[in-house]
PDB file of N, CA and C in Angstrom:
ATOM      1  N   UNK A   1       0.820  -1.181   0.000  1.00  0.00           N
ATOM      2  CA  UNK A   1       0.000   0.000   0.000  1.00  0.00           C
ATOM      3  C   UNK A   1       0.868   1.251   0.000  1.00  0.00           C
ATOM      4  N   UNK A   2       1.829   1.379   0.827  1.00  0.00           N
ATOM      5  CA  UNK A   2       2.579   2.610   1.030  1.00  0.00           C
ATOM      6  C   UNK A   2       3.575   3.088  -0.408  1.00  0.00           C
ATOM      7  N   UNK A   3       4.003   1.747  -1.256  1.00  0.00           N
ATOM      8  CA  UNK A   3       4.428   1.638  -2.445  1.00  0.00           C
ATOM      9  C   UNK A   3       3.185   2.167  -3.462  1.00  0.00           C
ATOM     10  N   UNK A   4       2.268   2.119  -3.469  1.00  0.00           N
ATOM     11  CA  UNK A   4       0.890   2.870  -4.742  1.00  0.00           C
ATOM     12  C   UNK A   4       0.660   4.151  -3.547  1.00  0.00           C
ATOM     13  N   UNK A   5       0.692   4.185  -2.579  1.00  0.00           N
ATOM     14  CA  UNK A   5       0.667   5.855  -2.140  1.00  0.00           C
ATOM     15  C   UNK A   5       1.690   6.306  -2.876  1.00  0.00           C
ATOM     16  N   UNK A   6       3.038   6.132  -3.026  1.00  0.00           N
ATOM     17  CA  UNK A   6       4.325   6.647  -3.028  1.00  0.00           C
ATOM     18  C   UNK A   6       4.303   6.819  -4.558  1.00  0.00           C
ATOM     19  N   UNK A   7       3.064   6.631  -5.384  1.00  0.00           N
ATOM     20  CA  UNK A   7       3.180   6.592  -6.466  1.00  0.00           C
ATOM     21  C   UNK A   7       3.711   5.583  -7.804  1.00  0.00           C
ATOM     22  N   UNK A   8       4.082   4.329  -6.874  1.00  0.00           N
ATOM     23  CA  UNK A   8       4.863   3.272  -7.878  1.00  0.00           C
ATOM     24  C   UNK A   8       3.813   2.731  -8.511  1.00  0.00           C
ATOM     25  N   UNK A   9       3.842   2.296  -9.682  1.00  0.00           N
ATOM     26  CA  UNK A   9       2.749   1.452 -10.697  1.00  0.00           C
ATOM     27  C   UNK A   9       2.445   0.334 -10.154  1.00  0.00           C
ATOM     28  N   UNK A  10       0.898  -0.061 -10.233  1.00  0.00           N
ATOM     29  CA  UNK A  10       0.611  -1.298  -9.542  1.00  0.00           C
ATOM     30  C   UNK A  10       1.063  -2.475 -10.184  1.00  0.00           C
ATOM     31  N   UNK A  11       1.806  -2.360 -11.697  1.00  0.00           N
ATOM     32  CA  UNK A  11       2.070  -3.155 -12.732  1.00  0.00           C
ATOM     33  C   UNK A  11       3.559  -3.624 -11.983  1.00  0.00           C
ATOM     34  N   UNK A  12       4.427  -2.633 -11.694  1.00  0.00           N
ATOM     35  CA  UNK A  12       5.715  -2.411 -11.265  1.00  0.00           C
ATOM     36  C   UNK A  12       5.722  -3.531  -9.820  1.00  0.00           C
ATOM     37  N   UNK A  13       4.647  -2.872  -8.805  1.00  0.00           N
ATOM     38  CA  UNK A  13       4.384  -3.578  -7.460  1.00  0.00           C
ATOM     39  C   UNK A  13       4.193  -5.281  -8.049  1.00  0.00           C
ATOM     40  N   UNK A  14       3.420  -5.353  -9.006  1.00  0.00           N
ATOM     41  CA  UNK A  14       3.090  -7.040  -9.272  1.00  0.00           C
ATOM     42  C   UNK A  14       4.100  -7.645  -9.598  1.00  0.00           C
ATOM     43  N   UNK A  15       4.659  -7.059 -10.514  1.00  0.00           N
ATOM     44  CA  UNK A  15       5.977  -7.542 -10.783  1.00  0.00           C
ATOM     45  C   UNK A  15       7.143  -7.726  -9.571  1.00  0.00           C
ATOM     46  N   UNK A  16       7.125  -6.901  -8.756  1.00  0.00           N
ATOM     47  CA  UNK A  16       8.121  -7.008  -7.371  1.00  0.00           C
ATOM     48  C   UNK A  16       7.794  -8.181  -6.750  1.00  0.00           C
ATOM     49  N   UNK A  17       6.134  -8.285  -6.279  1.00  0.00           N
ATOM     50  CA  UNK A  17       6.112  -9.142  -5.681  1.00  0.00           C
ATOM     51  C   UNK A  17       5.861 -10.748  -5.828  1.00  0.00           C
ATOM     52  N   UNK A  18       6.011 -10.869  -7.598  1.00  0.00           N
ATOM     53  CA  UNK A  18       5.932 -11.977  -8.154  1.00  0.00           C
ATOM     54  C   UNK A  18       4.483 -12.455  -8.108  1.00  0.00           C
ATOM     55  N   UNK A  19       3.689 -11.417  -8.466  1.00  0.00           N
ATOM     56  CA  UNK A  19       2.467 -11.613  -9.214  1.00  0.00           C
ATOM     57  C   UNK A  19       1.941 -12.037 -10.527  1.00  0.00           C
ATOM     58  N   UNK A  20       1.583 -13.335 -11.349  1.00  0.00           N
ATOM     59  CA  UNK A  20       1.579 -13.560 -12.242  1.00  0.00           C
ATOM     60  C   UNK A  20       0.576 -12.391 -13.208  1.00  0.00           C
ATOM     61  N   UNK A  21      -0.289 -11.612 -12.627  1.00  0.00           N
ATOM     62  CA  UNK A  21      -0.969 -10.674 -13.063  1.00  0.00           C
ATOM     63  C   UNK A  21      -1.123  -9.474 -12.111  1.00  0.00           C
ATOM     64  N   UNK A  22      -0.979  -8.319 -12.571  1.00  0.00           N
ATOM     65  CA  UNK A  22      -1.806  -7.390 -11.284  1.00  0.00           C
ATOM     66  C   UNK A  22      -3.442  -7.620 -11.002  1.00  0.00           C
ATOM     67  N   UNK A  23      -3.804  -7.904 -11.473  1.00  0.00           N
ATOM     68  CA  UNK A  23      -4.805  -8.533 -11.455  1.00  0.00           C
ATOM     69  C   UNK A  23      -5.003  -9.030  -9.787  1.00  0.00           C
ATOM     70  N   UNK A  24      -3.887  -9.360  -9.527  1.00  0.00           N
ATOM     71  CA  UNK A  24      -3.588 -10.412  -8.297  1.00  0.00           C
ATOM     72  C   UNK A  24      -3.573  -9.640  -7.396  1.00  0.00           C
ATOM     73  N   UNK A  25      -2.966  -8.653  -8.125  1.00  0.00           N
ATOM     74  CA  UNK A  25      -2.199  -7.791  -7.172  1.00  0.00           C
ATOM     75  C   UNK A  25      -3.399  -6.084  -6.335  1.00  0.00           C
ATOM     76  N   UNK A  26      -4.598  -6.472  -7.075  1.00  0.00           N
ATOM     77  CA  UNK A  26      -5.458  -5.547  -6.752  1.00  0.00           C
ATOM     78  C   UNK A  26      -6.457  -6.123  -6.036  1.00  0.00           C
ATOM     79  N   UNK A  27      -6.597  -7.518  -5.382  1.00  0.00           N
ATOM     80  CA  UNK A  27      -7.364  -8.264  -4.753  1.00  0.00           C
ATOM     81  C   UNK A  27      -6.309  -7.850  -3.127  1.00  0.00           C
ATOM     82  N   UNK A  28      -5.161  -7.932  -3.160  1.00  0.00           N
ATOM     83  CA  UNK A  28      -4.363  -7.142  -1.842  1.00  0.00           C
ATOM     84  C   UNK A  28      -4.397  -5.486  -1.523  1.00  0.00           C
ATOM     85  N   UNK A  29      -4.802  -4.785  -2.610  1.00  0.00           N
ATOM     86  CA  UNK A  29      -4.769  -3.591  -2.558  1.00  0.00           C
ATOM     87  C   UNK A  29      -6.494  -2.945  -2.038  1.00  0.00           C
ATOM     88  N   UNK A  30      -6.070  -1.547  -1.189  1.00  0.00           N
ATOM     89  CA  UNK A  30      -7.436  -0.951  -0.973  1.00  0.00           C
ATOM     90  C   UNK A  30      -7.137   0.387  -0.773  1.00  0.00           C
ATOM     91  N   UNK A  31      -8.099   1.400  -1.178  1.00  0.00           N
ATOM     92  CA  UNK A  31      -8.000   2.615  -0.938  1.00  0.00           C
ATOM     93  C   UNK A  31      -8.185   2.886   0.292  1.00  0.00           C
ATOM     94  N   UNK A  32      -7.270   3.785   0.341  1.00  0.00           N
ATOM     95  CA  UNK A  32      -7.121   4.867   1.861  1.00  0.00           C
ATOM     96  C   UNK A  32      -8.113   6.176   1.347  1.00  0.00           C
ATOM     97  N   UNK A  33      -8.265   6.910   2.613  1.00  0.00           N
ATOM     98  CA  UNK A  33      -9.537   8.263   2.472  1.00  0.00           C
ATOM     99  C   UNK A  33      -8.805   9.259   1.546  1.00  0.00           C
ATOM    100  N   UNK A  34      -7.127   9.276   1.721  1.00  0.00           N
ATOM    101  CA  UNK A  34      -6.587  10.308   0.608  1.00  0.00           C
ATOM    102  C   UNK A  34      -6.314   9.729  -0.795  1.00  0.00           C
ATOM    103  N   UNK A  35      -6.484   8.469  -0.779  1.00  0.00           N
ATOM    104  CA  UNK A  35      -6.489   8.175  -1.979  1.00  0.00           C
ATOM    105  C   UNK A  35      -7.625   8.249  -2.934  1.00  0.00           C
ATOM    106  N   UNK A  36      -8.802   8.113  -1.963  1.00  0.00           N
ATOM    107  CA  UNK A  36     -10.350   8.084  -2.588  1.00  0.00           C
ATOM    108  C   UNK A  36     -10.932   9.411  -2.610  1.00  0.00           C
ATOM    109  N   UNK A  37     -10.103  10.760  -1.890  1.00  0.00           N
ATOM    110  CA  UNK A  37     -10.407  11.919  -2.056  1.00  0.00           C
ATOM    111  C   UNK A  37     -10.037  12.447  -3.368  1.00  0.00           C
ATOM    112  N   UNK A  38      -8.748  12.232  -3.353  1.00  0.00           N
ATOM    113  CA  UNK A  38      -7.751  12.512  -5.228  1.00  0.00           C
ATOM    114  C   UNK A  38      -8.652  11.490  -6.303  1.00  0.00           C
ATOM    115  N   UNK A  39      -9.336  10.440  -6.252  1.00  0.00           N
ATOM    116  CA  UNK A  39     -10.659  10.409  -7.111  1.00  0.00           C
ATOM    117  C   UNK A  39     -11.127  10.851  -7.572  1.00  0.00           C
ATOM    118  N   UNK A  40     -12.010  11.382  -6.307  1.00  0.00           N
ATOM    119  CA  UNK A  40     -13.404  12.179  -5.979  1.00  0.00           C
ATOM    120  C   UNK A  40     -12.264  13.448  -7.099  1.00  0.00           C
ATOM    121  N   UNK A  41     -11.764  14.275  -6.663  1.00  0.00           N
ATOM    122  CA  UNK A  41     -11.372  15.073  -6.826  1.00  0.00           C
ATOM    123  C   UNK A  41     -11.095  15.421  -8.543  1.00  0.00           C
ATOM    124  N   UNK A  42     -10.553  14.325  -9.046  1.00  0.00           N
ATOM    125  CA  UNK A  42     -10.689  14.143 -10.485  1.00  0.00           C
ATOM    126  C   UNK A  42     -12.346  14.772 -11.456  1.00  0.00           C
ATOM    127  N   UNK A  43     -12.813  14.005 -10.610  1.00  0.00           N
ATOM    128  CA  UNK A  43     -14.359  14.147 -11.506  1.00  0.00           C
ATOM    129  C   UNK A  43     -14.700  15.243 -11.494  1.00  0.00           C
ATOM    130  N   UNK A  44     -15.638  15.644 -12.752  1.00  0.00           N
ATOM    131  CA  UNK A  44     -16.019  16.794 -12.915  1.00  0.00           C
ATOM    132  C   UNK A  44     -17.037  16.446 -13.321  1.00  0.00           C
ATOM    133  N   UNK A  45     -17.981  17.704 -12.916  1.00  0.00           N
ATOM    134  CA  UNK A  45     -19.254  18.063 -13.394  1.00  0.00           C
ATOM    135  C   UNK A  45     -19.795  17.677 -15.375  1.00  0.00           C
ATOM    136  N   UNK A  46     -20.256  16.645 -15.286  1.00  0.00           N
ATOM    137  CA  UNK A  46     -21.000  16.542 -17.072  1.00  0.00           C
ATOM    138  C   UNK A  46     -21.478  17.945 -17.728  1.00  0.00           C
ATOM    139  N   UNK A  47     -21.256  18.779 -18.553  1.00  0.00           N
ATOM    140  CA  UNK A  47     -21.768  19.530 -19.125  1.00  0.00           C
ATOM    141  C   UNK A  47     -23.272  19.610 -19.844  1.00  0.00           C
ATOM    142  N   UNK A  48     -23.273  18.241 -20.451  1.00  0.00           N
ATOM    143  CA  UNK A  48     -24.946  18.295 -20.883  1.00  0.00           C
ATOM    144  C   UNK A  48     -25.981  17.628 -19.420  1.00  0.00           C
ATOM    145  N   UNK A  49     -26.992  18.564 -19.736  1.00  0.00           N
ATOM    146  CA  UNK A  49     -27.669  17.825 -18.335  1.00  0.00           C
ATOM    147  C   UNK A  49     -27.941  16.562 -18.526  1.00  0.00           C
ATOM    148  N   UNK A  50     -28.643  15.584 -17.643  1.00  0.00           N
ATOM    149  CA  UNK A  50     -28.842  14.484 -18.106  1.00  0.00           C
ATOM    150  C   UNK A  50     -30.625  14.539 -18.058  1.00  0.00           C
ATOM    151  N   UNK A  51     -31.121  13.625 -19.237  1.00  0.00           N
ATOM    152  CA  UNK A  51     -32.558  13.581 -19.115  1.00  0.00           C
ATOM    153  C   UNK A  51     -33.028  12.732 -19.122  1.00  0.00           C
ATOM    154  N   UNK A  52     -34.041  12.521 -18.183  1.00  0.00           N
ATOM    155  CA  UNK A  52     -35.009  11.432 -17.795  1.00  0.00           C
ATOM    156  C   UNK A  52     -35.637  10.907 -19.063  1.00  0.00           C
ATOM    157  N   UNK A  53     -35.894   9.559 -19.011  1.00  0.00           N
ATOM    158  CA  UNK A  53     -37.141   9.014 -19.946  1.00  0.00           C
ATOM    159  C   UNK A  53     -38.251   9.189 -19.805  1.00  0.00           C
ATOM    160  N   UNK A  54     -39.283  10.102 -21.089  1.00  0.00           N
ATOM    161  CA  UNK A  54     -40.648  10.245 -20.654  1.00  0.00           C
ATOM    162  C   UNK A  54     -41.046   9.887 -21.798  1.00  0.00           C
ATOM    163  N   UNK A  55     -41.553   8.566 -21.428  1.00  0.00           N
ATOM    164  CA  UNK A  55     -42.554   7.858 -22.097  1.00  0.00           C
ATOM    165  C   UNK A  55     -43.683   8.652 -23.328  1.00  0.00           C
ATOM    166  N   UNK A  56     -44.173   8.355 -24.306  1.00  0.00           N
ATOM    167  CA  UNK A  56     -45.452   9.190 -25.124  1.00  0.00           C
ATOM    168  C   UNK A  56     -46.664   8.687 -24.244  1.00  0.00           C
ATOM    169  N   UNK A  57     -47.553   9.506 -24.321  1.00  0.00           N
ATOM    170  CA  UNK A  57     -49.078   9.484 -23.876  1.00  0.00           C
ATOM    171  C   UNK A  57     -49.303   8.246 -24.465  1.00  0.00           C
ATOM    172  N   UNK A  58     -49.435   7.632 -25.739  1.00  0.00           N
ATOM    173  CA  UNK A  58     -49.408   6.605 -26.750  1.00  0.00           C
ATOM    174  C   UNK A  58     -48.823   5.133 -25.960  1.00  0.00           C
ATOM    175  N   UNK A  59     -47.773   5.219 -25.557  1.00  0.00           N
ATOM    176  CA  UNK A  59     -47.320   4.194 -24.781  1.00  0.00           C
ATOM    177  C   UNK A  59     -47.978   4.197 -23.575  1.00  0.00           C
ATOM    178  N   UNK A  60     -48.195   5.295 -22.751  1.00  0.00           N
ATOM    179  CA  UNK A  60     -48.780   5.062 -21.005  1.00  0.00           C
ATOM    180  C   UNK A  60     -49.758   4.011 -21.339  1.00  0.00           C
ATOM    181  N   UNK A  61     -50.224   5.011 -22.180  1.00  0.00           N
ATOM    182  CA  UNK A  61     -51.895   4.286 -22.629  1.00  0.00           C
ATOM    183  C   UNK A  61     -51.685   2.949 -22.841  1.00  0.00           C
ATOM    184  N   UNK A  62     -51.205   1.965 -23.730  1.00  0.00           N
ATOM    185  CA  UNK A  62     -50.909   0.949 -24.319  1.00  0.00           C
ATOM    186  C   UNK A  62     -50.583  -0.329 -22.944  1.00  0.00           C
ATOM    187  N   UNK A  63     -49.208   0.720 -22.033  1.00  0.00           N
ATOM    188  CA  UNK A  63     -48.922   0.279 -20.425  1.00  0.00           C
ATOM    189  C   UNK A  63     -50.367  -0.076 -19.842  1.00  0.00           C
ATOM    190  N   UNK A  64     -51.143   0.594 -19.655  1.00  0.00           N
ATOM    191  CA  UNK A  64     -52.550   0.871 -18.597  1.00  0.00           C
ATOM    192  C   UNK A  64     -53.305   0.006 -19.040  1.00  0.00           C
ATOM    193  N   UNK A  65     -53.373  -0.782 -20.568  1.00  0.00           N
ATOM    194  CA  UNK A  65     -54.004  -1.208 -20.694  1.00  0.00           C
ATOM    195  C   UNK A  65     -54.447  -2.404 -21.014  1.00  0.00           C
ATOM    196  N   UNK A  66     -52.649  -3.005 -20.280  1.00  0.00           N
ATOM    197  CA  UNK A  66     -52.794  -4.253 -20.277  1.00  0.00           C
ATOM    198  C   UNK A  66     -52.982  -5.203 -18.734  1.00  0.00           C
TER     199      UNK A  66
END
C-alpha cells in the first residue's frame, strides 16, 4: 500500500512481488480516504444535463391497458 501511495505502478508492485498478473495484485490492494479523495477530486461536473425518460401518452396508454 505505502508503495501505490508513493506513487509506484501497480504493474511495477506485481511484478516485485511476483504476481503472475496485477490482477492479483489488486485483490491485496485498498483505498485509503486520501487516496479516494484525489478520485473524488478528479471528476467533474458533465456539461450536458442528463434527461429522464418520458414515455409518449401513446405508450402510457398501451402500459394501462394491459
Amino acid at each position: 500500500m505505502h508503495l501505490l501511495q508513493a506513487g509506484v505502478d501497480i504493474t511495477v508492485i506485481a511484478l516485485w512481488l511476483g504476481h503472475e498478473s496485477p490482477a492479483t495484485t489488486h485483490h491485496y490492494v485498498e483505498l485509503d480516504l486520501k487516496m479516494k479523495r484525489e478520485c473524488l477530486d478528479k471528476l467533474t461536473t458533465p456539461k450536458t444535463p442528463s434527461k429522464s425518460f418520458r414515455p409518449a401518452d401513446r405508450t402510457l396508454r398501451f402500459l394501462q391497458s394491459l
